[in-house]
N, C-alpha and C. Protein backbone atom coordinates (compact mmCIF):
# COMPACT_ATOMS: atom_id res chain seq x y z
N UNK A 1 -47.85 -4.22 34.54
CA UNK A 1 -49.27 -4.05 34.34
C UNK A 1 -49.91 -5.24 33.62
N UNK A 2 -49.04 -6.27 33.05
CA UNK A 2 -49.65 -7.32 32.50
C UNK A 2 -50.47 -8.22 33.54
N UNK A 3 -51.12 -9.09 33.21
CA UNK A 3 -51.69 -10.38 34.09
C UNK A 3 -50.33 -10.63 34.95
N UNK A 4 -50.04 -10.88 35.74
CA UNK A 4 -48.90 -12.05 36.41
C UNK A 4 -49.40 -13.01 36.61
N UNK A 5 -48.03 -13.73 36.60
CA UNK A 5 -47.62 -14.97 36.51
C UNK A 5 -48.06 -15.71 37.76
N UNK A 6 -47.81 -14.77 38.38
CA UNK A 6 -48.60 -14.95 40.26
C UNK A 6 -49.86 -15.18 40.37
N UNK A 7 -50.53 -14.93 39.21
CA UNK A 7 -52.31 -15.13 39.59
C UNK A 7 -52.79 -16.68 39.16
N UNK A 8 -51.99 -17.13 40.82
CA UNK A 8 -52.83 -18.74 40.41
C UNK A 8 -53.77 -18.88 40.42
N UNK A 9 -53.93 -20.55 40.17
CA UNK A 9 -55.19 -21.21 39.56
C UNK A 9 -56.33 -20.49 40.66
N UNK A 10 -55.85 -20.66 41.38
CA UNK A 10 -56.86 -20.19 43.04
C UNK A 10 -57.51 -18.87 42.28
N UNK A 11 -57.26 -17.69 42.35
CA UNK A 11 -57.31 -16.43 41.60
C UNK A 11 -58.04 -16.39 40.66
N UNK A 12 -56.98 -17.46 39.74
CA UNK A 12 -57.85 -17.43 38.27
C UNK A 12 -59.26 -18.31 38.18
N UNK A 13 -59.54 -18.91 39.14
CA UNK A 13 -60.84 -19.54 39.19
C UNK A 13 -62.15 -19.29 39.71
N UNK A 14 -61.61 -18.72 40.76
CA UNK A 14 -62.86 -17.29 41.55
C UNK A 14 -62.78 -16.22 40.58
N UNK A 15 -61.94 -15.61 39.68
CA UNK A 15 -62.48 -14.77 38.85
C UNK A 15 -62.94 -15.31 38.22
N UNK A 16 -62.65 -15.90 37.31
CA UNK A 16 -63.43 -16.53 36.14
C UNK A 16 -64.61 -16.49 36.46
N UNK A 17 -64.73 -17.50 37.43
CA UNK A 17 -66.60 -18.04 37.79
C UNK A 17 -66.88 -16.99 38.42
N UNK A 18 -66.70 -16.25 38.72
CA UNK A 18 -67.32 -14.56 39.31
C UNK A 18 -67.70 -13.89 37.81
N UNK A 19 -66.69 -13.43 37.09
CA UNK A 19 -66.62 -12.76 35.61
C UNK A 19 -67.77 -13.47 34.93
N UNK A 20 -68.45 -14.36 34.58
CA UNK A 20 -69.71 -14.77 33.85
C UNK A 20 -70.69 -14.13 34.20
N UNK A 21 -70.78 -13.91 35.48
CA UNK A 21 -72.15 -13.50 36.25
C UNK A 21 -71.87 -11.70 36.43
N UNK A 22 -70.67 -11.56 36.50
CA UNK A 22 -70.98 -9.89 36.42
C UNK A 22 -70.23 -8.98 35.53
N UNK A 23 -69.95 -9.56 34.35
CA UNK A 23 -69.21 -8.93 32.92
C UNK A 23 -70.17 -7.93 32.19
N UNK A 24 -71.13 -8.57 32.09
CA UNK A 24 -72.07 -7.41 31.50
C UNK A 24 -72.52 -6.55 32.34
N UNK A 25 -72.43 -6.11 33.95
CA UNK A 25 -72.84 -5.04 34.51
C UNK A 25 -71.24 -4.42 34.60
N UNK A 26 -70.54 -5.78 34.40
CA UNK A 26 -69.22 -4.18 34.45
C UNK A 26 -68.39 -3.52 33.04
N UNK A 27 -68.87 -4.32 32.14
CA UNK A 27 -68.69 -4.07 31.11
C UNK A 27 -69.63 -2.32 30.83
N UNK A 28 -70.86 -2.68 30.78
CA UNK A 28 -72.31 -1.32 31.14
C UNK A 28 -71.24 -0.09 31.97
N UNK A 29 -71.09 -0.43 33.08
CA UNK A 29 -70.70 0.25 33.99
C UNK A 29 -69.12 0.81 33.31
N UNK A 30 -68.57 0.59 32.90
CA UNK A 30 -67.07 0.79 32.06
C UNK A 30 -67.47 1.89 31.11
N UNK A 31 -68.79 1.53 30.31
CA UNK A 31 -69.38 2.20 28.83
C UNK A 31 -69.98 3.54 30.10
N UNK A 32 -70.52 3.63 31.01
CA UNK A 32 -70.91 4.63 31.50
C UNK A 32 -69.61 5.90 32.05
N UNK A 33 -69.08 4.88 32.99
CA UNK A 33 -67.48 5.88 33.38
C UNK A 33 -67.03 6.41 32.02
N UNK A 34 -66.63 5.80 30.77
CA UNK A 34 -66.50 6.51 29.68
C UNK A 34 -66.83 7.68 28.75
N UNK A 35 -68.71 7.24 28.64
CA UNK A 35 -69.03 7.80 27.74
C UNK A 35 -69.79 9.45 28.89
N UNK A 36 -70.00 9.17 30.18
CA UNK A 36 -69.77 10.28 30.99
C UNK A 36 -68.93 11.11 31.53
N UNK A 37 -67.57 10.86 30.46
CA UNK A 37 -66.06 11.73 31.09
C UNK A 37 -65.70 11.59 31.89
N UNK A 38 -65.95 10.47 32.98
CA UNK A 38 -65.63 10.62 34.35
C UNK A 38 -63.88 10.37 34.19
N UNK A 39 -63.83 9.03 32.99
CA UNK A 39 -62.14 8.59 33.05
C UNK A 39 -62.39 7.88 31.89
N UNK A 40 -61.29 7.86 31.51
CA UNK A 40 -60.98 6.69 29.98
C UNK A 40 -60.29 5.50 30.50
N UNK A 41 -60.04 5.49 32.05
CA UNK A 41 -59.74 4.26 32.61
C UNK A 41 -60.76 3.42 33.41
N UNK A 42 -61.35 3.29 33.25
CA UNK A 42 -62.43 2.63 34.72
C UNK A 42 -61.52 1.52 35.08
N UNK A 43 -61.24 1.29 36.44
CA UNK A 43 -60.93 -0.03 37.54
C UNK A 43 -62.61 -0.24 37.66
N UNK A 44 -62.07 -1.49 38.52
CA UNK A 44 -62.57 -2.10 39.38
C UNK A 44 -62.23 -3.03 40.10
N UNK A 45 -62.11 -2.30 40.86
CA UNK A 45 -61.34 -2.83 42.47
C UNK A 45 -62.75 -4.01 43.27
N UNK A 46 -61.71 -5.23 43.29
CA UNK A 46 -62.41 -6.48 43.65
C UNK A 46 -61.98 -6.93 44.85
N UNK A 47 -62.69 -7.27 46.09
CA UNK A 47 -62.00 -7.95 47.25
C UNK A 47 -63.16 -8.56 47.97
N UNK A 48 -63.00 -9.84 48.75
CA UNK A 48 -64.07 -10.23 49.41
C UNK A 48 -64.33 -9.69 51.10
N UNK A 49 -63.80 -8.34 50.86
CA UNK A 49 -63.69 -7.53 52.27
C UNK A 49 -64.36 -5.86 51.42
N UNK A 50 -65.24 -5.58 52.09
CA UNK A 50 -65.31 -4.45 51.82
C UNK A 50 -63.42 -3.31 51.54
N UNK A 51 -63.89 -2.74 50.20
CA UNK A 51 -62.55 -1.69 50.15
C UNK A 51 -63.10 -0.30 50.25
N UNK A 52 -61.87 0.63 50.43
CA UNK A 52 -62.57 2.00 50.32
C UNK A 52 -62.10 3.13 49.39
N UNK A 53 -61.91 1.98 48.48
CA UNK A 53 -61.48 2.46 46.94
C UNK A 53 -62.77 2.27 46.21
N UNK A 54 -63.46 3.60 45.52
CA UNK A 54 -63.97 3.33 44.22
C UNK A 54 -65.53 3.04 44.69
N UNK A 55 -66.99 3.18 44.47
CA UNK A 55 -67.90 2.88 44.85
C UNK A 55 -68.44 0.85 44.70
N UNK A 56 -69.24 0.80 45.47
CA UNK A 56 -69.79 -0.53 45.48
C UNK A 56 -70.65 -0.79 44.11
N UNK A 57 -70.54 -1.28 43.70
CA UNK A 57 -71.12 -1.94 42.53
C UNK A 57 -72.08 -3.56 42.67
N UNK A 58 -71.43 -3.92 42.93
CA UNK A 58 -71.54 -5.67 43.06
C UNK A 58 -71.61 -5.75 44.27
N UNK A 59 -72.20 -6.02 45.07
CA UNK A 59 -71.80 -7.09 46.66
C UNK A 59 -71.90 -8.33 46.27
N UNK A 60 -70.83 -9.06 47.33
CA UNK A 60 -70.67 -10.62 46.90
C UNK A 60 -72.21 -11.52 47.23
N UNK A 61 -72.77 -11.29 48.03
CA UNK A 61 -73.99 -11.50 48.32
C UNK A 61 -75.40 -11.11 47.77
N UNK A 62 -75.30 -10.46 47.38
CA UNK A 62 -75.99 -9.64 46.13
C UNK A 62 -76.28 -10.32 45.19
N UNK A 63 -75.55 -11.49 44.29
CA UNK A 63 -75.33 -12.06 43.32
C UNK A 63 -74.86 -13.52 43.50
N UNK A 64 -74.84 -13.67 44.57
CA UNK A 64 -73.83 -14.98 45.31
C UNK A 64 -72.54 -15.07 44.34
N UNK A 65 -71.78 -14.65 44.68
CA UNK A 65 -70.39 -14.47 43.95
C UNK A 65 -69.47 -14.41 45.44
N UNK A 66 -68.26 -14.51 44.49
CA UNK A 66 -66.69 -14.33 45.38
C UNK A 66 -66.44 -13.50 46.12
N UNK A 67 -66.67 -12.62 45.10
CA UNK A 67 -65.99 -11.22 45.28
C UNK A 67 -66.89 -9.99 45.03
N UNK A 68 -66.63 -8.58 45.93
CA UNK A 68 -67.00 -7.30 46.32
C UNK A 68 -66.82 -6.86 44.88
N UNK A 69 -67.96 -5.82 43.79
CA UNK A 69 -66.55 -5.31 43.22
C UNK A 69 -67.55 -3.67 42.88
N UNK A 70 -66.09 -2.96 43.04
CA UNK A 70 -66.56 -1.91 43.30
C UNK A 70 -66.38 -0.89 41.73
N UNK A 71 -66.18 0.11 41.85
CA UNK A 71 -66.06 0.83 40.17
C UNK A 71 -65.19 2.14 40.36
N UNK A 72 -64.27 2.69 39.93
CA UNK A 72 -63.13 3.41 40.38
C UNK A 72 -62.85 3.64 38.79
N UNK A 73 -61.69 4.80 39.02
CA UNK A 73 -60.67 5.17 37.75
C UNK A 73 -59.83 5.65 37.88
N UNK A 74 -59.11 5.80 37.11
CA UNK A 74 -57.46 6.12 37.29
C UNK A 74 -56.91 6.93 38.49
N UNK A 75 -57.78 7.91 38.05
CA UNK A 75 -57.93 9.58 38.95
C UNK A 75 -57.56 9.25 41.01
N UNK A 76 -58.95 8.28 41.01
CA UNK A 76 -58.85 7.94 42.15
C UNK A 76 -57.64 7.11 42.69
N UNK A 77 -57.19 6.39 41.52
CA UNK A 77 -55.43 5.70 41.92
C UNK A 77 -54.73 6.45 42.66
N UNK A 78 -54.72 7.50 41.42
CA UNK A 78 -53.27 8.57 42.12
C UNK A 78 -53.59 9.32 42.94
N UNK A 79 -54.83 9.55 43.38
CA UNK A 79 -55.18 10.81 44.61
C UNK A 79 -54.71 9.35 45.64
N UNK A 80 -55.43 8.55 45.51
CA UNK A 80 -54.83 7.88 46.48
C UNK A 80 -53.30 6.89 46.56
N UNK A 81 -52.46 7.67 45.51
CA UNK A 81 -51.17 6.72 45.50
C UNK A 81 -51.48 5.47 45.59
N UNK A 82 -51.91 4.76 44.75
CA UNK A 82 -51.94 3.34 44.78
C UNK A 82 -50.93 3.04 43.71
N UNK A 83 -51.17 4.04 42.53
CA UNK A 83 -50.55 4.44 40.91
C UNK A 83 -49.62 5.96 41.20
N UNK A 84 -48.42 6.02 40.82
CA UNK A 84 -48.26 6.68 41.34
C UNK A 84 -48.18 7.69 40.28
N UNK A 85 -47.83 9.13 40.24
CA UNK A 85 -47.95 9.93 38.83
C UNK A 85 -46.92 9.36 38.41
N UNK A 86 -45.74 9.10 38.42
CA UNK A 86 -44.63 8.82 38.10
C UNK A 86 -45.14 7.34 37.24
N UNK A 87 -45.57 6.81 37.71
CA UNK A 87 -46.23 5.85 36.28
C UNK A 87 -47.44 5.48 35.83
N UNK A 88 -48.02 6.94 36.04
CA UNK A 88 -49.63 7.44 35.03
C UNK A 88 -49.32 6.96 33.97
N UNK A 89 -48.12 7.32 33.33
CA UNK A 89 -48.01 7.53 31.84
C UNK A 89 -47.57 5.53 31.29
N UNK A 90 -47.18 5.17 32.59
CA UNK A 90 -46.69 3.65 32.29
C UNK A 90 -48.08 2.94 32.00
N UNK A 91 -48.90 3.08 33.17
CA UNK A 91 -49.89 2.45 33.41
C UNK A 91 -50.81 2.82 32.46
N UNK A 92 -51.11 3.87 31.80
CA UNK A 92 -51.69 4.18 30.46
C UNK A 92 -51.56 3.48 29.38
N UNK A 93 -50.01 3.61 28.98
CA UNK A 93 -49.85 2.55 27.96
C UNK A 93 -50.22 1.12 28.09
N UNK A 94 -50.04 0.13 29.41
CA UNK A 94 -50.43 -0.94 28.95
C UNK A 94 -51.87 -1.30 29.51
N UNK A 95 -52.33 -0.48 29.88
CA UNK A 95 -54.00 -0.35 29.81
C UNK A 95 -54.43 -1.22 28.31
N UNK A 96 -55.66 -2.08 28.71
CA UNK A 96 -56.05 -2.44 27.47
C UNK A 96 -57.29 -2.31 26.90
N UNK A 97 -57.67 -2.13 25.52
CA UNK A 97 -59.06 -1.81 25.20
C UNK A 97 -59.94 -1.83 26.16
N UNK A 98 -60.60 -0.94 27.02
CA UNK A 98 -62.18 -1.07 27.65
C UNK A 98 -63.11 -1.39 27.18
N UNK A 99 -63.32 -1.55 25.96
CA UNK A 99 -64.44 -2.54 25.17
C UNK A 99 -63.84 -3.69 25.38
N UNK A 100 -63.19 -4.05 25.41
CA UNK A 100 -62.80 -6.07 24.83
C UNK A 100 -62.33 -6.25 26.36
N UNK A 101 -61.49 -5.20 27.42
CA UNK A 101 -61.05 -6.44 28.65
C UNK A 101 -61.74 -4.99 29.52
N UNK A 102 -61.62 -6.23 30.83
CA UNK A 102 -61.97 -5.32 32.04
C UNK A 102 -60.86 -5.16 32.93
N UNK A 103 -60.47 -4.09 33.48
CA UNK A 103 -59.27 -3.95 34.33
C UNK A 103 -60.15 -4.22 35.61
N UNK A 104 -59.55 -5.38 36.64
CA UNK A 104 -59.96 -5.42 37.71
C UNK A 104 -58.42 -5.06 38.60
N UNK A 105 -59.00 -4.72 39.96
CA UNK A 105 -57.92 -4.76 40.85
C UNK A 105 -57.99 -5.46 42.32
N UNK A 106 -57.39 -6.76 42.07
CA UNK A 106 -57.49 -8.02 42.99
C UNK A 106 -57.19 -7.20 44.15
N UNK A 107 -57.66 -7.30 45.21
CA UNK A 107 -57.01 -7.15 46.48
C UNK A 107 -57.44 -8.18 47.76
N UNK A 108 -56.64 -9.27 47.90
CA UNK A 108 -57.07 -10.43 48.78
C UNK A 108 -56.08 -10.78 49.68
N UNK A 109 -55.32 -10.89 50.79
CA UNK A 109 -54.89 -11.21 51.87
C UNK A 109 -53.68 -10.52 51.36
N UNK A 110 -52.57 -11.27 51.06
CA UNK A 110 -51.22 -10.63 50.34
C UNK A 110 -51.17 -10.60 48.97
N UNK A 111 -51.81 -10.91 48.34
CA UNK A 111 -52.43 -10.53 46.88
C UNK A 111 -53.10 -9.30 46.50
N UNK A 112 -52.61 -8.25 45.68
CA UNK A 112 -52.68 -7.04 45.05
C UNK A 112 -52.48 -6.44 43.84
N UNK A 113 -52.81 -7.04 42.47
CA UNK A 113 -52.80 -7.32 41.86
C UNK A 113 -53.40 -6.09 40.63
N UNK A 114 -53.05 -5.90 39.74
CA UNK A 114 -54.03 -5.08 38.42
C UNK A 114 -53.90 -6.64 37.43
N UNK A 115 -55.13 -6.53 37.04
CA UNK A 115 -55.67 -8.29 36.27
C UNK A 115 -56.71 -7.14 35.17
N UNK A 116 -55.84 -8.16 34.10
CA UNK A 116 -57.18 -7.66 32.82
C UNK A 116 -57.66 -8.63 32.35
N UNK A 117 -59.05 -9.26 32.03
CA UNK A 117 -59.40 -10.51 31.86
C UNK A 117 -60.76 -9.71 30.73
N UNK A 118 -60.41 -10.56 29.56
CA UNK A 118 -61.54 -10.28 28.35
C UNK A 118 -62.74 -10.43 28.92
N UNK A 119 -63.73 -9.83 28.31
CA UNK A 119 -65.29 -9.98 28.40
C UNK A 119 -65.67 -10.97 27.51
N UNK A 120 -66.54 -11.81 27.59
CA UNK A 120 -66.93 -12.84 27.14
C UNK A 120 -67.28 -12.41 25.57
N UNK A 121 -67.11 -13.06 24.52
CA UNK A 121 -68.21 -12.10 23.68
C UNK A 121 -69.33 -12.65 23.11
N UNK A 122 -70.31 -11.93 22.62
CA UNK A 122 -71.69 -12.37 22.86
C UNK A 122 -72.18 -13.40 21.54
């Protein structure tokens, strides 16, 4: 569940320069899934292909950005086995603060990824 080692520069550079421009609506959007019970996990599932995980949030065009990104939580993992129950309890633990990082979930050609990347701070 950590960052990998796999998320090259390629990866790490379209997020990045994506993450400036839409940290504070997903950061907002994180404080809402929360503080409305929906989940104490919010994803957000990112791809430059429409996914059919999790609602649309962001279009890449929308914002001129990279990447799709949509807004999801745990719940929806395991209904859809992406997470499986068998490591709810894994993937819990290394979950990290939802105030300070954002859990995204890369999904790009053979790249599939859970990425936690801090929010800028203000």
């Amino acid at each position: 569940m950590n960052n990998d080692p796999e998320l090259n520069g390629k990866y790490l550079g379209q997020i990045s320069e994506d993450f400036v421009v839409v940290a504070d609506t997903l950061k907002e959007a994180s404080y809402q899934i929360r503080k409305r019970k929906f989940s104490d996990y919010p994803i957000f599932p990112i791809s430059k292909i429409e996914l059919p995980i999790g609602q649309l949030l962001i279009g890449k065009e929308e914002l001129a950005v990279n990447w799709n990104y949509n807004a999801s939580f745990l719940d929806e993992f395991i209904q859809r086995e992406i997470v499986s129950e068998d490591n709810m309890e894994d993937f819990k633990a290394s979950y990290k603060d939802p105030d300070e990082f954002c859990c995204l979930f890369v999904v790009d050609d053979n790249f599939t990824r859970f990425v936690f990347i801090p929010y800028p701070e203000d």
